[in-house]
Protein backbone atom coordinates (compact mmCIF):
# COMPACT_ATOMS: atom_id res chain seq x y z
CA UNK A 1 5.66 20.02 -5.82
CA UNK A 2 8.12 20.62 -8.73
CA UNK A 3 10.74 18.38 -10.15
CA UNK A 4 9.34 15.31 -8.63
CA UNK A 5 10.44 11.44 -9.39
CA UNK A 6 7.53 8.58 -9.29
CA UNK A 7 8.89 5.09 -8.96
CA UNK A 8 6.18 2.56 -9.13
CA UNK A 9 6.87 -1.11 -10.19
CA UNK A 10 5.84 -4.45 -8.85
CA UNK A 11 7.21 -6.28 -5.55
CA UNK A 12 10.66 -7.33 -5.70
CA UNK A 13 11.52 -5.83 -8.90
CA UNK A 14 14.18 -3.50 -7.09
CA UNK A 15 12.46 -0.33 -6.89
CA UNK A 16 13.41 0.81 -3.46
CA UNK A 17 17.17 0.51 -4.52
CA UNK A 18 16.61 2.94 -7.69
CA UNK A 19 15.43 5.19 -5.09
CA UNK A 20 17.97 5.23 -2.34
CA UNK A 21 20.42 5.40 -5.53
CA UNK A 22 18.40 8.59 -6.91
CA UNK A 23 18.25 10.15 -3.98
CA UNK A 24 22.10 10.04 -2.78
CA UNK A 25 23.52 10.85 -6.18
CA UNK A 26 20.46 13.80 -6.05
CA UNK A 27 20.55 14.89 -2.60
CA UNK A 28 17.01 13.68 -2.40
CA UNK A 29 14.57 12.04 -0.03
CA UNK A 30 12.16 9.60 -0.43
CA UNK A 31 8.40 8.77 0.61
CA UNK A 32 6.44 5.83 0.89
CA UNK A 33 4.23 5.02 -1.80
CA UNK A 34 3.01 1.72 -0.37
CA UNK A 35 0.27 0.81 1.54
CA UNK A 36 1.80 -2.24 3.30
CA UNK A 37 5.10 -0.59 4.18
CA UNK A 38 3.33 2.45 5.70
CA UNK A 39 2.48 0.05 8.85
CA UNK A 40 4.56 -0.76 12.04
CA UNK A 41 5.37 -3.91 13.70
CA UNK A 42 5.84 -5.62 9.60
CA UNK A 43 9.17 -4.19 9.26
CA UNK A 44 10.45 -7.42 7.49
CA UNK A 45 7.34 -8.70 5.93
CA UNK A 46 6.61 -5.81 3.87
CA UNK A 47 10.39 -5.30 2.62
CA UNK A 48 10.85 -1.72 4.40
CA UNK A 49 14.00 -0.47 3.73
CA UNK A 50 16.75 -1.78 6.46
CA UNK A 51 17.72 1.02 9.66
CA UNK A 52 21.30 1.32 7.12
CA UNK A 53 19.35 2.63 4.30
CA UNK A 54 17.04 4.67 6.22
CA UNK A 55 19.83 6.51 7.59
CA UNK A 56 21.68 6.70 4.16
CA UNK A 57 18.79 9.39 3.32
CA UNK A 58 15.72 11.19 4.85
CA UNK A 59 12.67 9.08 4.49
CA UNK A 60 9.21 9.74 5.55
CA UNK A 61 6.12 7.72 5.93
CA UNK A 62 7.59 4.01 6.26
CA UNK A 63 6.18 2.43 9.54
CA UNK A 64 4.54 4.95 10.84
CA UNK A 65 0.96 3.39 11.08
CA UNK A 66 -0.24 1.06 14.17
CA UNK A 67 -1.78 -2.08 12.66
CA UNK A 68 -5.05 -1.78 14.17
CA UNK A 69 -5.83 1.20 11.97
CA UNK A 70 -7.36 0.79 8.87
CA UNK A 71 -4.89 3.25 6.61
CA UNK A 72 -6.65 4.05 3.41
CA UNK A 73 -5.57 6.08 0.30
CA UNK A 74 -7.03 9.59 1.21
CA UNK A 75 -5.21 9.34 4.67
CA UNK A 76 -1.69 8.65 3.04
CA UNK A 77 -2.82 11.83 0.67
CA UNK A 78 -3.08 13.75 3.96
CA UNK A 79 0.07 12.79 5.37
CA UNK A 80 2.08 14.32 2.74
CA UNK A 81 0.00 17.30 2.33
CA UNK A 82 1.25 18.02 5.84
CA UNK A 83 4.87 17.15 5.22
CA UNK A 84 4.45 20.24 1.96
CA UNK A 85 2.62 21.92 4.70
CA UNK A 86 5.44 21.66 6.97
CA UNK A 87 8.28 22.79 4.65
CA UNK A 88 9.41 19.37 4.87
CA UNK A 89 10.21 19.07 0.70
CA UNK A 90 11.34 22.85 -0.21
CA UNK A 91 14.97 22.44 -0.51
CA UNK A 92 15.61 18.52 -1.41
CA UNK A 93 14.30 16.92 -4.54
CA UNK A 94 11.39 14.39 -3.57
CA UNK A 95 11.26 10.59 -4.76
CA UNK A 96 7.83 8.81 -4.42
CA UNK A 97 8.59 5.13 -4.39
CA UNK A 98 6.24 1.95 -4.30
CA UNK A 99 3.55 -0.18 -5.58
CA UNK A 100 0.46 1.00 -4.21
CA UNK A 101 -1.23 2.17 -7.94
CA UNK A 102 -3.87 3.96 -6.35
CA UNK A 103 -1.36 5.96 -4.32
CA UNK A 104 0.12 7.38 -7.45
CA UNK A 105 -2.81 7.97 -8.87
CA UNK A 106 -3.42 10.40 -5.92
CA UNK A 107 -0.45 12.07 -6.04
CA UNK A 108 -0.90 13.07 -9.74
CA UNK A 109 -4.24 13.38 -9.97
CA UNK A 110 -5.75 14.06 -6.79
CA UNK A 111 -8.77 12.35 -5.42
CA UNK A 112 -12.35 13.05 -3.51
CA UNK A 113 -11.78 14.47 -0.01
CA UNK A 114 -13.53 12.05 2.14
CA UNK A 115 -15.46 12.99 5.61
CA UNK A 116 -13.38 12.09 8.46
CA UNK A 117 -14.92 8.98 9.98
CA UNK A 118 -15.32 9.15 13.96
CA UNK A 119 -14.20 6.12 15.19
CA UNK A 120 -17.33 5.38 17.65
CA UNK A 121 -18.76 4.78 13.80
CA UNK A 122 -15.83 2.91 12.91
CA UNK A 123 -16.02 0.85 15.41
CA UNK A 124 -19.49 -0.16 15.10
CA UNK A 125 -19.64 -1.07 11.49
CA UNK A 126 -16.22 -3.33 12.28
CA UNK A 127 -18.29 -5.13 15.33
CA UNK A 128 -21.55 -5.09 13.12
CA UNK A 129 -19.19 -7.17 10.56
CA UNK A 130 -17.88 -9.57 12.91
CA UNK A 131 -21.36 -10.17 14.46
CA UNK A 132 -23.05 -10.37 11.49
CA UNK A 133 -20.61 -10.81 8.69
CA UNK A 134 -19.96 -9.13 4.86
CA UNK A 135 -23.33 -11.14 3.45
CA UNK A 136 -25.70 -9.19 6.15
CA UNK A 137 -23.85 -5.96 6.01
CA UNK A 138 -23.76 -5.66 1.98
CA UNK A 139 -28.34 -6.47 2.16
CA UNK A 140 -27.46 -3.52 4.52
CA UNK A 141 -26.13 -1.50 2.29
CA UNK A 142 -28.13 -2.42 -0.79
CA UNK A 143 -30.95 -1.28 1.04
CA UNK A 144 -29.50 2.34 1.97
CA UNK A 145 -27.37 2.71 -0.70
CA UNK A 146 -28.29 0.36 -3.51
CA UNK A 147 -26.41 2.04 -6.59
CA UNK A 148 -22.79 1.46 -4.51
CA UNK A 149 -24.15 -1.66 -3.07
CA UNK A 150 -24.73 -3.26 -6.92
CA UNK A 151 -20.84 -2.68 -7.62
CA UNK A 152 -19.47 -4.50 -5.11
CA UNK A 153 -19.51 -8.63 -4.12
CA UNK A 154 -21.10 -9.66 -1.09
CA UNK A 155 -17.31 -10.79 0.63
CA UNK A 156 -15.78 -7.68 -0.13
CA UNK A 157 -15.97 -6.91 3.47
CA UNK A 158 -13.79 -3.99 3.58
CA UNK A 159 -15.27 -2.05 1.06
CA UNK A 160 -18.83 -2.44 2.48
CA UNK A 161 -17.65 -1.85 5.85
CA UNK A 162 -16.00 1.71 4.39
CA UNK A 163 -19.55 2.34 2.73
CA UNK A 164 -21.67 1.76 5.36
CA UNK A 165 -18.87 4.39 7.58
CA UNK A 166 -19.21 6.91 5.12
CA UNK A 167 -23.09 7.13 4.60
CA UNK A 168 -23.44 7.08 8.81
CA UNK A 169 -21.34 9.63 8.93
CA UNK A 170 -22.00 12.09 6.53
CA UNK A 171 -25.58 10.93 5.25
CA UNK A 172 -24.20 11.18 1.91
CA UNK A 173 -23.18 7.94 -0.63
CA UNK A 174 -19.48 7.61 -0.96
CA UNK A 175 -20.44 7.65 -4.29
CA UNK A 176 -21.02 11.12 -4.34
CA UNK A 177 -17.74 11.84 -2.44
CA UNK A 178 -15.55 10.00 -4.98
CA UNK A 179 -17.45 12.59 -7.80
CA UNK A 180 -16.06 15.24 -6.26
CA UNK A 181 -12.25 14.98 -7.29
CA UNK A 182 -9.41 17.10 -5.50
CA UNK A 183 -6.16 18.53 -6.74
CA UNK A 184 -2.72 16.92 -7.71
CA UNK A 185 -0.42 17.67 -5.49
CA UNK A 186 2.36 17.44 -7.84
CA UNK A 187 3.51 19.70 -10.84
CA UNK A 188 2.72 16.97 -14.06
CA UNK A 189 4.96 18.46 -16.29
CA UNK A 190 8.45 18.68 -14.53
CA UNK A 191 8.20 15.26 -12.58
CA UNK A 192 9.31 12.10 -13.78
CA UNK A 193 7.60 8.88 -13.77
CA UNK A 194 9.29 5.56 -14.03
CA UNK A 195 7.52 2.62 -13.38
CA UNK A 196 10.16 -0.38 -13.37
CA UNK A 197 8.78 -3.91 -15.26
CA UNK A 198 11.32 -6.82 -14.75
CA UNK A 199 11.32 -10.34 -17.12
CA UNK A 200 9.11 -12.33 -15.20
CA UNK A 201 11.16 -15.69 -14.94
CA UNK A 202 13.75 -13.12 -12.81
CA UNK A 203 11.43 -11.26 -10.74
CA UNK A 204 9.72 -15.06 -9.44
CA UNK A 205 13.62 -15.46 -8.67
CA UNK A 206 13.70 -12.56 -6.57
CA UNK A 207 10.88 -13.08 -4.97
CA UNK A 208 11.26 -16.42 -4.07
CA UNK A 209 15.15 -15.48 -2.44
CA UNK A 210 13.55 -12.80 -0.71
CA UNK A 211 11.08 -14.72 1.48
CA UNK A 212 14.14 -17.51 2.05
CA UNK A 213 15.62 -13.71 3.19
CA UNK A 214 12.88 -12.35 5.02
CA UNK A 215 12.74 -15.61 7.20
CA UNK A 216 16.30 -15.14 8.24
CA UNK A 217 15.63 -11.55 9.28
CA UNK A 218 12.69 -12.22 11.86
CA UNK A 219 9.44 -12.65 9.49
CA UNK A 220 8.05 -15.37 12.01
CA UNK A 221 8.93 -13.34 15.05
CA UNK A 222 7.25 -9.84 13.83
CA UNK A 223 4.15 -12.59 12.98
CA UNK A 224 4.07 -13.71 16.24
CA UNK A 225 4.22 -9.69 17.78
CA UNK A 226 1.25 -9.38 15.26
CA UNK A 227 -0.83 -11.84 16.40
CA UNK A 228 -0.57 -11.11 19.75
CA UNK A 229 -2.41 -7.86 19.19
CA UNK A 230 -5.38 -9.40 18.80
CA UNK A 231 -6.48 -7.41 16.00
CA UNK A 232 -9.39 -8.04 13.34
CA UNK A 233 -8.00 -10.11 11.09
CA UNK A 234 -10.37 -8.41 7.81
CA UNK A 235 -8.05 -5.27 9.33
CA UNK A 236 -5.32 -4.45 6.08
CA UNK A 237 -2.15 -5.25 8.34
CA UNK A 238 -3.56 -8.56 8.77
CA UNK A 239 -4.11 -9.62 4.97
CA UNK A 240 -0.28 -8.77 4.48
CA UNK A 241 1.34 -11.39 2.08
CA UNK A 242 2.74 -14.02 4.49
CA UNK A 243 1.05 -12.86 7.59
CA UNK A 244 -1.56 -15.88 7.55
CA UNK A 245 0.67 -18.43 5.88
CA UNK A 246 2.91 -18.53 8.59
CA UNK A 247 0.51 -18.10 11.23
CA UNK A 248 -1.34 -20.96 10.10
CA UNK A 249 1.90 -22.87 10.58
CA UNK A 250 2.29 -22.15 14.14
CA UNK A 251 -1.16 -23.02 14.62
CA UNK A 252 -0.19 -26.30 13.32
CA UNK A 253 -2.58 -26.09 10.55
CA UNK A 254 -0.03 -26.80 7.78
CA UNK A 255 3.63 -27.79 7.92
CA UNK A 256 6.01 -24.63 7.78
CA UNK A 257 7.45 -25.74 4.05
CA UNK A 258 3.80 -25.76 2.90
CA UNK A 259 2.89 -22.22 4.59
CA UNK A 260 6.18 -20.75 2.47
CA UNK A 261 5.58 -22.10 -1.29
CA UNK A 262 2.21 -20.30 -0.21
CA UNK A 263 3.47 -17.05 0.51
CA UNK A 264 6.07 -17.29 -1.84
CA UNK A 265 2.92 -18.22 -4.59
CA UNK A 266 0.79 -15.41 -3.37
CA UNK A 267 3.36 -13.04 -3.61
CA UNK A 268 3.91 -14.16 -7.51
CA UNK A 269 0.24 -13.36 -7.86
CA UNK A 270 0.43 -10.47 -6.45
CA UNK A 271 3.17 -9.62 -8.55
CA UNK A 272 1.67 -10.40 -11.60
CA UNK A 273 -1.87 -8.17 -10.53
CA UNK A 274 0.24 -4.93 -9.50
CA UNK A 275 2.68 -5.10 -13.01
CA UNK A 276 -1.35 -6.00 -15.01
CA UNK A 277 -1.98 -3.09 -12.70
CA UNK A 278 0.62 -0.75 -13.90
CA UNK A 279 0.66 -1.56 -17.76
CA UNK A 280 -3.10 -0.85 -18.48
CA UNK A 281 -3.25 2.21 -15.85
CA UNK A 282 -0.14 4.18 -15.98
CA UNK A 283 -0.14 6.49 -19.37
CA UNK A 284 2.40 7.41 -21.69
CA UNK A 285 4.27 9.70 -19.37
CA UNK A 286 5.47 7.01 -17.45
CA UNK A 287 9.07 5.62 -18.21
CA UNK A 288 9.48 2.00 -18.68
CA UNK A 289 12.47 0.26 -17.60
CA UNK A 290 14.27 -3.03 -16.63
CA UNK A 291 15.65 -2.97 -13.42
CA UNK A 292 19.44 -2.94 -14.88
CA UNK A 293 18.51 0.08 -16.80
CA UNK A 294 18.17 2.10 -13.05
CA UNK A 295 21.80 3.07 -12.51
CA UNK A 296 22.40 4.54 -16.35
CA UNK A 297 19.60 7.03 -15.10
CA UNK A 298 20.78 10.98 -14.71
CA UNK A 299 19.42 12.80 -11.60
């Protein structure tokens, strides 16, 4: 893809407006470039654009993922190598907007092509972790693959899980997979990357009054629709930033003022990791802006 804009920046620091603005004054659509907001049910939650600014312009990949699937970055890579495939960015200019780091890394670098992972496999290794737990799975995997086994902590279930799927089903070490890099699948030199990096005293402001916002619009309710899934909670969907604050409230484990200032704090946190993220990561090609500095932008 030519002539493509890359909007990365930290939660709540108005990215998805300097999209929406690019892509009306541009004639543009835009794409999802976060994990979170790629999944149904979380509509509020995960700050998805509203149904009026999704019909303002096209956009493509926002909620379009069940929660009981674990979506990964190589399977967001292969949803918009169909939509190219498809025709479905020749005419309009394309914005990528988000805070997924990894997903932007993708998109301009390209990453390993992982095996497709049956899901009789993936559903073993997901019982064999709630049997038996992220301990006994990683002496697993340090025993059939002790080089990736050695990089990773003994509770970092999901990444020993997606090991141990890998190795079954291909016999090869995901190591060797991730070796193997793939292409870019934009053109480097005519897109434009801004990454957006707001003072920090405002962006805990916006944070914090979008929570008190999100709480207005339903976030309990689209919990509650969650939960009654019955999914595994070590499942992505589930570790979504409020998600088990407030459903530890209506399990009466904490008071409902005590479950916020803890979804409100690890949002901050979160935050603060995805902006560390962004400075040491993202190289000189990328932009950097205050949010105010969005609307002075030419398309």
């Amino acid at each position: 893809m030519k002539n493509a804009i890359l909007i990365a920046g930290p939660t709540a620091s108005g990215k998805s407006a300097l999209a929406l603005d690019l892509a009306e004054r541009s004639g543009g659509i835009i794409v999802n470039t976060d994990s979170m907001q790629g999944y149904s049910v979380l509509d509020v939650l995960t700050a998805r654009p509203s149904a009026a600014e999704l019909g303002r312009v096209p956009h493509f990949l926002y909620g379009h993922v069940h929660p009981s699937v674990a979506y990964s970055t190589g399977a967001w890579l292969r949803d918009v190598t169909k939509l190219i495939d498809d025709g479905t960015f020749s005419e309009r200019p394309v914005i990528f907007v988000g805070g997924t780091g990894l997903y932007f890394r993708a998109l301009a670098e390209g990453i390993s092509d992982m095996p497709e992972i049956p899901q009789s496999i993936r559903d073993r290794w997901r019982h064999e972790l709630k049997e038996q737990g992220a301990a006994r799975l990683h002496s697993i995997l340090l025993r059939e693959d002790s080089a990736v086994a050695m990089q990773l902590k003994p509770t970092d279930s999901q990444r020993i899980v997606r090991a141990l799927e890998v190795l079954d089903a291909s016999g090869r070490s995901i190591a060797d997979w991730q070796a193997a890099r793939g292409r870019p699948l934009i053109d480097r030199d005519s897109a434009r990357f801004l990454v957006i990096e707001p003072d920090r005293a405002e962006l805990v402001e916006r944070i914090e009054a979008r929570f008190d916002r999100m709480l207005d619009k339903g976030a309990l309710d689209e919990v509650k629709r969650l939960v009654a899934l019955g999914l595994d909670p070590d499942l992505p969907a589930m570790k979504a930033i409020g998600v088990r604050e407030l459903q530890a409230a209506m399990a009466e484990q904490m008071g409902f003022p005590e479950a916020i200032e803890r979804a409100k704090i690890a949002t901050r946190q979160y935050a603060k990791r995805q902006a560390t993220w962004f400075r040491h990561q993202l190289g000189p090609e990328w932009q950097r802006l205050h949010p105010s500095a969005g609307a002075a932008l030419p398309v």
